[in-house]
PDB file of N, CA and C in Angstrom:
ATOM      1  N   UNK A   1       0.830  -1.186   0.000  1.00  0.00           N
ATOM      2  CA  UNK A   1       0.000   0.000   0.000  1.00  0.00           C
ATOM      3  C   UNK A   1       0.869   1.242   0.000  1.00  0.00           C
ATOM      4  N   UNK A   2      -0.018   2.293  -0.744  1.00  0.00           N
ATOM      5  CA  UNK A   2       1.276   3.437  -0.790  1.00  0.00           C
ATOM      6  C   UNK A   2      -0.026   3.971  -0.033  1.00  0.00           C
ATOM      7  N   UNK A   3       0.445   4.903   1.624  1.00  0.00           N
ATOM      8  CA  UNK A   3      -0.357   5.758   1.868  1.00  0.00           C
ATOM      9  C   UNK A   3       0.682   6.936   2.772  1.00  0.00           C
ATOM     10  N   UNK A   4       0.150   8.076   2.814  1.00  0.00           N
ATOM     11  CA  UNK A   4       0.753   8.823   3.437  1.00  0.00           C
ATOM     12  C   UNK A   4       0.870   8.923   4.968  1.00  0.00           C
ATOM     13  N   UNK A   5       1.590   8.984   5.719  1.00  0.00           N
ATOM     14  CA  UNK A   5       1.136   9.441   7.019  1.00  0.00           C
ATOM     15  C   UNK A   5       0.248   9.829   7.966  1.00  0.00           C
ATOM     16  N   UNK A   6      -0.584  10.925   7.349  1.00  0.00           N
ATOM     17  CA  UNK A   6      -1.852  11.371   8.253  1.00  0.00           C
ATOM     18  C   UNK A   6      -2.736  10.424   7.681  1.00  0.00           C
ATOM     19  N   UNK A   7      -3.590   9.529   6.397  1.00  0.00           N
ATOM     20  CA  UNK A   7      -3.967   8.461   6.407  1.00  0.00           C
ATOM     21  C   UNK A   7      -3.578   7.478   7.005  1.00  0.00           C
ATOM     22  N   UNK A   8      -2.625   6.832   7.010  1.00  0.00           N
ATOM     23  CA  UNK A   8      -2.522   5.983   7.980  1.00  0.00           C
ATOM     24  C   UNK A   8      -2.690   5.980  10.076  1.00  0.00           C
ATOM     25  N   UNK A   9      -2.525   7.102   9.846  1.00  0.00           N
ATOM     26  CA  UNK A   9      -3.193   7.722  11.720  1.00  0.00           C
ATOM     27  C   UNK A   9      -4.627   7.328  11.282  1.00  0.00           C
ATOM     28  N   UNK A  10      -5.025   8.244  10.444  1.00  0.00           N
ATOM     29  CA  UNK A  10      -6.608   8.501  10.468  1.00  0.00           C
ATOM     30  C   UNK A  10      -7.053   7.063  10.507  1.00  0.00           C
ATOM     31  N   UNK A  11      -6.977   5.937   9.539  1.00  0.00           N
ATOM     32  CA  UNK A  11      -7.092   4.824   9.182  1.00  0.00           C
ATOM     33  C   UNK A  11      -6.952   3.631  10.498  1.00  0.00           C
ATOM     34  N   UNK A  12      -5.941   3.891  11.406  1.00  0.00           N
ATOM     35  CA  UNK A  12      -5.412   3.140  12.109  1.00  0.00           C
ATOM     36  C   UNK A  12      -6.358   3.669  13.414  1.00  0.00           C
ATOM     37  N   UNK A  13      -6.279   5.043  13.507  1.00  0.00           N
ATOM     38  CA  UNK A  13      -7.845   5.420  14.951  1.00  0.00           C
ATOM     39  C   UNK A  13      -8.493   4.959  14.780  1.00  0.00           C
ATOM     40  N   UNK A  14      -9.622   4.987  12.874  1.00  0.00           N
ATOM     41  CA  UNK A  14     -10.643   4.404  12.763  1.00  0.00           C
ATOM     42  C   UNK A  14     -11.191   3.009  13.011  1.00  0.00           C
ATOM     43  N   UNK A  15     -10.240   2.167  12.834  1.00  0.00           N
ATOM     44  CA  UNK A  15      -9.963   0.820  12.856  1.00  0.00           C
ATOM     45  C   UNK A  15      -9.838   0.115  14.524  1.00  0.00           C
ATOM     46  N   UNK A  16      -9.056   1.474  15.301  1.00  0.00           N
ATOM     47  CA  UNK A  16      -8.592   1.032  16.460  1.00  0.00           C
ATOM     48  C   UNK A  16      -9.116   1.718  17.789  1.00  0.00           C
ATOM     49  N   UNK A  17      -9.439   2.708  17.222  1.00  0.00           N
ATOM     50  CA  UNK A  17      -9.717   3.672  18.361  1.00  0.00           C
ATOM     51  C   UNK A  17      -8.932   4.443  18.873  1.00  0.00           C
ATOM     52  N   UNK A  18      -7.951   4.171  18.478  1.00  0.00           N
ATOM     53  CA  UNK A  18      -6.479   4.833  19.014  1.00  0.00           C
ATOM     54  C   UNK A  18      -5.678   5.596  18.161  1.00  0.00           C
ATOM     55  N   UNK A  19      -4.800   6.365  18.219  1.00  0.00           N
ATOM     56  CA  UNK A  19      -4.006   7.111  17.607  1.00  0.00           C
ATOM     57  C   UNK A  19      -2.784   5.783  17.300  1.00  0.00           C
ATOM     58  N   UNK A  20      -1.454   5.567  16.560  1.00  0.00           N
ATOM     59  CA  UNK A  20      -0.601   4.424  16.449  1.00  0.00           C
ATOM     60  C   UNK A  20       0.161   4.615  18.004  1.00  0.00           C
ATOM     61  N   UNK A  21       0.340   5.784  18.139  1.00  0.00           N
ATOM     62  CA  UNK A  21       1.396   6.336  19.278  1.00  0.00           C
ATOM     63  C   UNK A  21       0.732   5.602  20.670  1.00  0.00           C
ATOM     64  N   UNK A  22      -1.132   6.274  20.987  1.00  0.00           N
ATOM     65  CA  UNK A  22      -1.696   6.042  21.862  1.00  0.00           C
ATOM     66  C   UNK A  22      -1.630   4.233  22.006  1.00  0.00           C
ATOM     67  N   UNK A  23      -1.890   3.599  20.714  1.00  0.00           N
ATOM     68  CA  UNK A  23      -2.047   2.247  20.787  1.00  0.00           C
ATOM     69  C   UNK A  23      -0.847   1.631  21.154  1.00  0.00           C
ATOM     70  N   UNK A  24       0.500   1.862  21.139  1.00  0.00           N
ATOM     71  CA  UNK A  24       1.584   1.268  21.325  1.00  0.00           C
ATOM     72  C   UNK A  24       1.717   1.583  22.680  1.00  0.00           C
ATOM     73  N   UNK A  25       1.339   2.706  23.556  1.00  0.00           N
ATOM     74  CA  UNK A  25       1.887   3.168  24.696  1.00  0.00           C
ATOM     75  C   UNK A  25       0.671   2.302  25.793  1.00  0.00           C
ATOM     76  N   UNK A  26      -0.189   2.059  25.261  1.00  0.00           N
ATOM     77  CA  UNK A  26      -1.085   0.923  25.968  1.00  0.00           C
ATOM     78  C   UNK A  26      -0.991  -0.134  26.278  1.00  0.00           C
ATOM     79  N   UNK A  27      -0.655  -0.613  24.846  1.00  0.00           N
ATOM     80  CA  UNK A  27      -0.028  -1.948  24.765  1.00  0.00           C
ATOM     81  C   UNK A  27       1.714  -1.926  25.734  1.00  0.00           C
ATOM     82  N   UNK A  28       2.210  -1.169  25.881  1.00  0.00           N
ATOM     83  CA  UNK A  28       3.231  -1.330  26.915  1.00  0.00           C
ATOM     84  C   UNK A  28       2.891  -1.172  27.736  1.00  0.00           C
ATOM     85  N   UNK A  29       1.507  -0.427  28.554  1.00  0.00           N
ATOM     86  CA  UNK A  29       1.716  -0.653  29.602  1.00  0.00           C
ATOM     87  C   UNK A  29       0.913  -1.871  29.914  1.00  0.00           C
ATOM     88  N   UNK A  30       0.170  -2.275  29.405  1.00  0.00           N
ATOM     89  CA  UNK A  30      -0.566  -3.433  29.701  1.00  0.00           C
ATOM     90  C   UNK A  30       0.180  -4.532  29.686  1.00  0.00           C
ATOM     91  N   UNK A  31       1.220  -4.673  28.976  1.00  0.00           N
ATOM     92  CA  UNK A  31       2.372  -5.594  29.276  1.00  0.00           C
ATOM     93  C   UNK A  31       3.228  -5.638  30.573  1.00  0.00           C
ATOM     94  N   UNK A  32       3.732  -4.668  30.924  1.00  0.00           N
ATOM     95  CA  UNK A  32       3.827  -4.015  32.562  1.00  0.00           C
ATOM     96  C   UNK A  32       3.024  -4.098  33.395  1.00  0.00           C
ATOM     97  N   UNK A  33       1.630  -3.955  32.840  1.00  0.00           N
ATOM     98  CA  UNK A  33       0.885  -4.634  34.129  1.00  0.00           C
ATOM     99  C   UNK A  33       0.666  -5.917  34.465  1.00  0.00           C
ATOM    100  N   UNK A  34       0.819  -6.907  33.288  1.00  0.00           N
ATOM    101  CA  UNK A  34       0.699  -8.316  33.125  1.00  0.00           C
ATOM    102  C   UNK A  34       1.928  -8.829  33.945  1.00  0.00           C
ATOM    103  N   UNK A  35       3.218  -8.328  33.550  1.00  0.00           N
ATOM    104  CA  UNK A  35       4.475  -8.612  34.080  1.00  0.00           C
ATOM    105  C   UNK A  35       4.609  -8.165  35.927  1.00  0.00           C
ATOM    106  N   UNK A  36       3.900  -7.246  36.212  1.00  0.00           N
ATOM    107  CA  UNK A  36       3.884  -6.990  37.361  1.00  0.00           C
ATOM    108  C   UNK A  36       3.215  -7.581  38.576  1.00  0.00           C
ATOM    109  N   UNK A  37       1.863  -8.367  37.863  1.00  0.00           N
ATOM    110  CA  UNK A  37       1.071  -8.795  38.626  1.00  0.00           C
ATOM    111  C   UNK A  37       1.344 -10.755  38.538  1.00  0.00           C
ATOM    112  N   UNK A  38       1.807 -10.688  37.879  1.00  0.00           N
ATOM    113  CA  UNK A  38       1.945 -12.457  37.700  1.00  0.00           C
ATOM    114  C   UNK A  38       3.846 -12.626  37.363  1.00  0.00           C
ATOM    115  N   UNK A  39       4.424 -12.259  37.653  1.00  0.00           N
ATOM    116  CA  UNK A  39       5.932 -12.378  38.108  1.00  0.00           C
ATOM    117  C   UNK A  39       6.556 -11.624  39.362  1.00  0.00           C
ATOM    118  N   UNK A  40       8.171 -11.601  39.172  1.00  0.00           N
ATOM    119  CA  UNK A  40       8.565 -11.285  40.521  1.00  0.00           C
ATOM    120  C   UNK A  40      10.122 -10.477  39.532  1.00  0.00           C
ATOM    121  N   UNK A  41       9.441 -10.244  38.568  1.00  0.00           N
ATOM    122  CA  UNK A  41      10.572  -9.659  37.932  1.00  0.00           C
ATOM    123  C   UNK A  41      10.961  -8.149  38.678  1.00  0.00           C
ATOM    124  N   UNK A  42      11.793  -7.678  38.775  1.00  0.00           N
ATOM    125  CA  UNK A  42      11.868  -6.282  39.513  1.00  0.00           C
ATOM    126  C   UNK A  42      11.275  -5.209  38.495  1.00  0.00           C
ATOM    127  N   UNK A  43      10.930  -4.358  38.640  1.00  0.00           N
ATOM    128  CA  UNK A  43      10.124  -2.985  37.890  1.00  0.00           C
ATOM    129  C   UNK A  43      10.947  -2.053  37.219  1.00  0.00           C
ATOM    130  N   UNK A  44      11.761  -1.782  37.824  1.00  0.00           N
ATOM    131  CA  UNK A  44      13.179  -1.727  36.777  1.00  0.00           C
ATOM    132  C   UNK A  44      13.260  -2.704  35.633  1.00  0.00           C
ATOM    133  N   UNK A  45      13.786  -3.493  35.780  1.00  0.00           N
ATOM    134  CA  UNK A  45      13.260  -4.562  34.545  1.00  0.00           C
ATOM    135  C   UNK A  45      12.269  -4.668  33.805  1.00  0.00           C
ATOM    136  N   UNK A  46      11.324  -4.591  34.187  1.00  0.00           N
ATOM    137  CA  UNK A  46       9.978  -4.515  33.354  1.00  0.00           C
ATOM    138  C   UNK A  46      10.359  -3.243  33.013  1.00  0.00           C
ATOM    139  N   UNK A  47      10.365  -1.909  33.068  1.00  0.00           N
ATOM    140  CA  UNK A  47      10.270  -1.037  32.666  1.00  0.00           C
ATOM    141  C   UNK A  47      11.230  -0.832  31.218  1.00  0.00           C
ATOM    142  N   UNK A  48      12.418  -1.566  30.968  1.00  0.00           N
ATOM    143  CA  UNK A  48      13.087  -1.427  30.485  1.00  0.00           C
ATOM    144  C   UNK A  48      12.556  -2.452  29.158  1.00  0.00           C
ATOM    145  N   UNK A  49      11.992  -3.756  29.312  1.00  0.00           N
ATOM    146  CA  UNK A  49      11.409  -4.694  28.969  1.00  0.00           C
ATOM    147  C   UNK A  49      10.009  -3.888  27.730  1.00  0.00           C
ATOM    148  N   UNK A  50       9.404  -2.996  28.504  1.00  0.00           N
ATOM    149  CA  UNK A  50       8.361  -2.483  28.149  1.00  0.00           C
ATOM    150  C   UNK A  50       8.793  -1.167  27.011  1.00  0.00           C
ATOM    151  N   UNK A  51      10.113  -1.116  26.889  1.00  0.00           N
ATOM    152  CA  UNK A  51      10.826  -0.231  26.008  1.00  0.00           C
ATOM    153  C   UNK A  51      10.903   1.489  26.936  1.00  0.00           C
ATOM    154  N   UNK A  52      10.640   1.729  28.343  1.00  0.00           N
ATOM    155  CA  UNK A  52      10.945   2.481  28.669  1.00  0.00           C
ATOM    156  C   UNK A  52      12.591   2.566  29.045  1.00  0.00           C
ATOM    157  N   UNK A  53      12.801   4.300  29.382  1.00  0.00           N
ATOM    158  CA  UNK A  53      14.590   3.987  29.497  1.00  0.00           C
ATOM    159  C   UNK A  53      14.434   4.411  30.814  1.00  0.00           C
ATOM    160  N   UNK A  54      13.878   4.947  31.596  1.00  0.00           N
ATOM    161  CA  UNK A  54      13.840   4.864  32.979  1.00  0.00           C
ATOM    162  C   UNK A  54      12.669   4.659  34.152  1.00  0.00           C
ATOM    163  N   UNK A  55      13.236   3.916  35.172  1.00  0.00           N
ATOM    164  CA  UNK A  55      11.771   3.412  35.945  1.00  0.00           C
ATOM    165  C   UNK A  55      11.243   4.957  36.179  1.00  0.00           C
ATOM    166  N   UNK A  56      11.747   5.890  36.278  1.00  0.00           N
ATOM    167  CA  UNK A  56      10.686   6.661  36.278  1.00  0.00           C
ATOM    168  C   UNK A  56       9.747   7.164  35.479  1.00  0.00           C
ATOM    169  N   UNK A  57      10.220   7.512  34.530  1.00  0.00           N
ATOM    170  CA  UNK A  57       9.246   7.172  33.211  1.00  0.00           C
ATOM    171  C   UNK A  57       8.249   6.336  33.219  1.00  0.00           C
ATOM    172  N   UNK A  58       8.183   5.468  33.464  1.00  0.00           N
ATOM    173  CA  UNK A  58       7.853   3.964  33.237  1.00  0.00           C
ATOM    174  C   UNK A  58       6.456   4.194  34.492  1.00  0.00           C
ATOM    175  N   UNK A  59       7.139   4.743  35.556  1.00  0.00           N
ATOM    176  CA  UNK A  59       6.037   4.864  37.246  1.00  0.00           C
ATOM    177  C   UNK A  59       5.165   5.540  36.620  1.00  0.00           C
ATOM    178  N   UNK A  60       6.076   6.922  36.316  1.00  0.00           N
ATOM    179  CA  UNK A  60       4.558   7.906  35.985  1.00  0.00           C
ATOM    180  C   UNK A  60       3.317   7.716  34.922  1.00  0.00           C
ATOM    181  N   UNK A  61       3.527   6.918  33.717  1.00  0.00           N
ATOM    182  CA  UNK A  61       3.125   6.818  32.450  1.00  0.00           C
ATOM    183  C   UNK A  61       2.248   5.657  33.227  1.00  0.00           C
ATOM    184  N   UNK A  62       2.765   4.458  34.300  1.00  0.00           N
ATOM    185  CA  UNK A  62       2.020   3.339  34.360  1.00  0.00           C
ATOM    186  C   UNK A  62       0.686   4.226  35.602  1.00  0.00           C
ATOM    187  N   UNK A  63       1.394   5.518  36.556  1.00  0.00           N
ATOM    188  CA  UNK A  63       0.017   5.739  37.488  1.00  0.00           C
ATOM    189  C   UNK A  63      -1.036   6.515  37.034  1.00  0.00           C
ATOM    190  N   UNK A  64       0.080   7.073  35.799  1.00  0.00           N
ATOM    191  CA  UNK A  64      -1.275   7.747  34.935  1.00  0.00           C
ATOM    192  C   UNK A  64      -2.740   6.739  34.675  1.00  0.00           C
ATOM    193  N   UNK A  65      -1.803   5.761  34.119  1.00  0.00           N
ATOM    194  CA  UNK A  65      -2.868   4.758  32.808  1.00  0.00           C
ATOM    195  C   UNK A  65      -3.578   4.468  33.896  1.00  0.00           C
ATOM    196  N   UNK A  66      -3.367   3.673  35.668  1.00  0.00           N
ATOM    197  CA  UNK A  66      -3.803   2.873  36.274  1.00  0.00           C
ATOM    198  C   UNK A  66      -4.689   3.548  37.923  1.00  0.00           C
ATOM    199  N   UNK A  67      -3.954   4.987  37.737  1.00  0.00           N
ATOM    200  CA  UNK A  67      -4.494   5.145  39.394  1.00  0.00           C
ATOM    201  C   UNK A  67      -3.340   4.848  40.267  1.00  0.00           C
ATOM    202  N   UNK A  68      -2.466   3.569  40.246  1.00  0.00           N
ATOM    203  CA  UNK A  68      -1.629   2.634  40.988  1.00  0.00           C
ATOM    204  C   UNK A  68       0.025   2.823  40.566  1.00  0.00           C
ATOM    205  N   UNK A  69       0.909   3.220  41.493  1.00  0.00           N
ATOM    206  CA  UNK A  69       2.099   3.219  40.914  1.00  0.00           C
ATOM    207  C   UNK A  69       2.387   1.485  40.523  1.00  0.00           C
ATOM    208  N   UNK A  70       3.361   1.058  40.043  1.00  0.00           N
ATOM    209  CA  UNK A  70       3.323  -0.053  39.538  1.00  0.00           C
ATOM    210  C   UNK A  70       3.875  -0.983  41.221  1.00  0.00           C
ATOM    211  N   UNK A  71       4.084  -0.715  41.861  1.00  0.00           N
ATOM    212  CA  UNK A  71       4.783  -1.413  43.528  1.00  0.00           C
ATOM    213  C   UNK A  71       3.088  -1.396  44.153  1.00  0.00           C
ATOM    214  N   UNK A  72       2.470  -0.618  43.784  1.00  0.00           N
ATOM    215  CA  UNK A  72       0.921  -0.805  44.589  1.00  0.00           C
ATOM    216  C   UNK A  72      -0.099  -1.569  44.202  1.00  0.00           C
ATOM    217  N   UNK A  73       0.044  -1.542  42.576  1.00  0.00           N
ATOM    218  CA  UNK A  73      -0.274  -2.429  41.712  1.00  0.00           C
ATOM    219  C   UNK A  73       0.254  -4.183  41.975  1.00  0.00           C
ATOM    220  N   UNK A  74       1.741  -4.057  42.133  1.00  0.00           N
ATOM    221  CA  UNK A  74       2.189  -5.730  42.317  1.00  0.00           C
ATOM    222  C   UNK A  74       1.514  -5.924  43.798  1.00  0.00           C
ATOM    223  N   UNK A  75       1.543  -5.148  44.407  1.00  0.00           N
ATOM    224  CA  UNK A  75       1.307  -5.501  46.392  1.00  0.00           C
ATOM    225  C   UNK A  75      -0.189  -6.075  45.857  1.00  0.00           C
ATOM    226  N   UNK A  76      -0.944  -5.075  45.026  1.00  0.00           N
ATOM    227  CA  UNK A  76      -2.551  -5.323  45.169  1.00  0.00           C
ATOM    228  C   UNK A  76      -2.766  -6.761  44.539  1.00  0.00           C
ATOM    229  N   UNK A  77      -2.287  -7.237  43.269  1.00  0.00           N
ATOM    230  CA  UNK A  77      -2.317  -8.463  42.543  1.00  0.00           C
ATOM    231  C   UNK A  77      -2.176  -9.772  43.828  1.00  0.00           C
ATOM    232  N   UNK A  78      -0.498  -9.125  44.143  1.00  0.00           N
ATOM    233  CA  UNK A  78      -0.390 -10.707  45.137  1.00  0.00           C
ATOM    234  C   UNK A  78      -1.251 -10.490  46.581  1.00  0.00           C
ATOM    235  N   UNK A  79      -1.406  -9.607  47.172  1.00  0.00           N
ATOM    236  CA  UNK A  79      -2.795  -9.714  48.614  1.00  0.00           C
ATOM    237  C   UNK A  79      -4.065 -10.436  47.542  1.00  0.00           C
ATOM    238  N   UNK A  80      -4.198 -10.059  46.170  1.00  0.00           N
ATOM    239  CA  UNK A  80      -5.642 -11.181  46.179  1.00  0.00           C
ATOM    240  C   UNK A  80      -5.194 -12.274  45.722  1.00  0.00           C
ATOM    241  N   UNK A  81      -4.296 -12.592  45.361  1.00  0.00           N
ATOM    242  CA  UNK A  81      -3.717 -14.199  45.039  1.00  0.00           C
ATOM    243  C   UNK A  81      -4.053 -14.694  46.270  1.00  0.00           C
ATOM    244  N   UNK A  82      -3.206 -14.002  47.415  1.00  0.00           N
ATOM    245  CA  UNK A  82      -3.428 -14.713  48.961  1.00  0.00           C
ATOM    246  C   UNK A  82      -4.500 -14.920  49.314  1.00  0.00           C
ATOM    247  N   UNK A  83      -5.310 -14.067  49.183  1.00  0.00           N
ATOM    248  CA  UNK A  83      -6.884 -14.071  49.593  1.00  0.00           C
ATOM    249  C   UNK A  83      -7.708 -15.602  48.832  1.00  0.00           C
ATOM    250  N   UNK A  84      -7.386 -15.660  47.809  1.00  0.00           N
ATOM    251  CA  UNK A  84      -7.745 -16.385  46.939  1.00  0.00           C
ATOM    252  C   UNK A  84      -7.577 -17.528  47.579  1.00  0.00           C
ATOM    253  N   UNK A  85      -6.599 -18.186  47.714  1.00  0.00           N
ATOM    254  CA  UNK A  85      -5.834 -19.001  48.439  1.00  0.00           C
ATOM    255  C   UNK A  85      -5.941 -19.624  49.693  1.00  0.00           C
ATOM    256  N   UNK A  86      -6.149 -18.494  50.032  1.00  0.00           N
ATOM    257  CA  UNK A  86      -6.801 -18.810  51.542  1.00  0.00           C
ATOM    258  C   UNK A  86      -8.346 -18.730  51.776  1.00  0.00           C
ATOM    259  N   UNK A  87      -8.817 -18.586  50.563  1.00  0.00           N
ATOM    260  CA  UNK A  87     -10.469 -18.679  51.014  1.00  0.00           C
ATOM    261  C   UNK A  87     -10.922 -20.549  50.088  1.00  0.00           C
ATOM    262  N   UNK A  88      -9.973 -20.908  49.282  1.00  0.00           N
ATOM    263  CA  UNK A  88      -9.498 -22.193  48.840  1.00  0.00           C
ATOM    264  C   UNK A  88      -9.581 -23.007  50.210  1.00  0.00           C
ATOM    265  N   UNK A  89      -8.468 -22.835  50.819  1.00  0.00           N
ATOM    266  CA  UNK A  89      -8.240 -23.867  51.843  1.00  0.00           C
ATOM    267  C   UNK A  89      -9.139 -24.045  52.716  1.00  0.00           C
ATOM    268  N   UNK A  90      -9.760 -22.647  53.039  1.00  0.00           N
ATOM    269  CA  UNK A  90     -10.497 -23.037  54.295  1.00  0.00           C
ATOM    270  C   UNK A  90     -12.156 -23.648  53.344  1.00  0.00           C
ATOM    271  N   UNK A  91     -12.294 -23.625  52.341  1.00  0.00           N
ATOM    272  CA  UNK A  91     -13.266 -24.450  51.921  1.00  0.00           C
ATOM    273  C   UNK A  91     -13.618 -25.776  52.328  1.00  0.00           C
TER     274      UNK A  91
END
């Protein structure tokens, strides 16, 4: 396909809902959140993983998207694993 630039934005919102920029920066963080809540990888790592170049970058962009810095986010994932777990056993 030969298309220009601002078609392909326009084309790619229409299709997606998203701008290409907005859709890629989602998709990283939603990868960061996946990585955060179901590993034990450090956040530094993920952040870097997720194509950011510094965890701070990486904090602010993820408490924007979430409400949750990404350390409040992993605490919140694993307390309901536990919960989970423990409402298992005592079944």
């Amino acid at each position: 396909y030969n298309m220009n630039p601002n078609s392909f934005i326009s084309e790619f919102k229409k299709i997606s809902g998203f701008t290409p920029c907005n859709f890629l920066k989602k998709t990283r963080l939603n990868r960061g959140r996946q990585l955060l809540e179901n590993t034990d990888i450090p956040v530094a790592v993920i952040a870097r993983q997720c194509g950011y170049n510094s965890h701070a970058s990486f904090a602010f962009y993820f408490k924007k998207e979430y409400g949750l810095s990404p350390l409040k986010m992993r605490n919140n994932a694993q307390s309901k694993y536990m919960l989970e777990i423990s409402e298992r056993l005592n079944q």
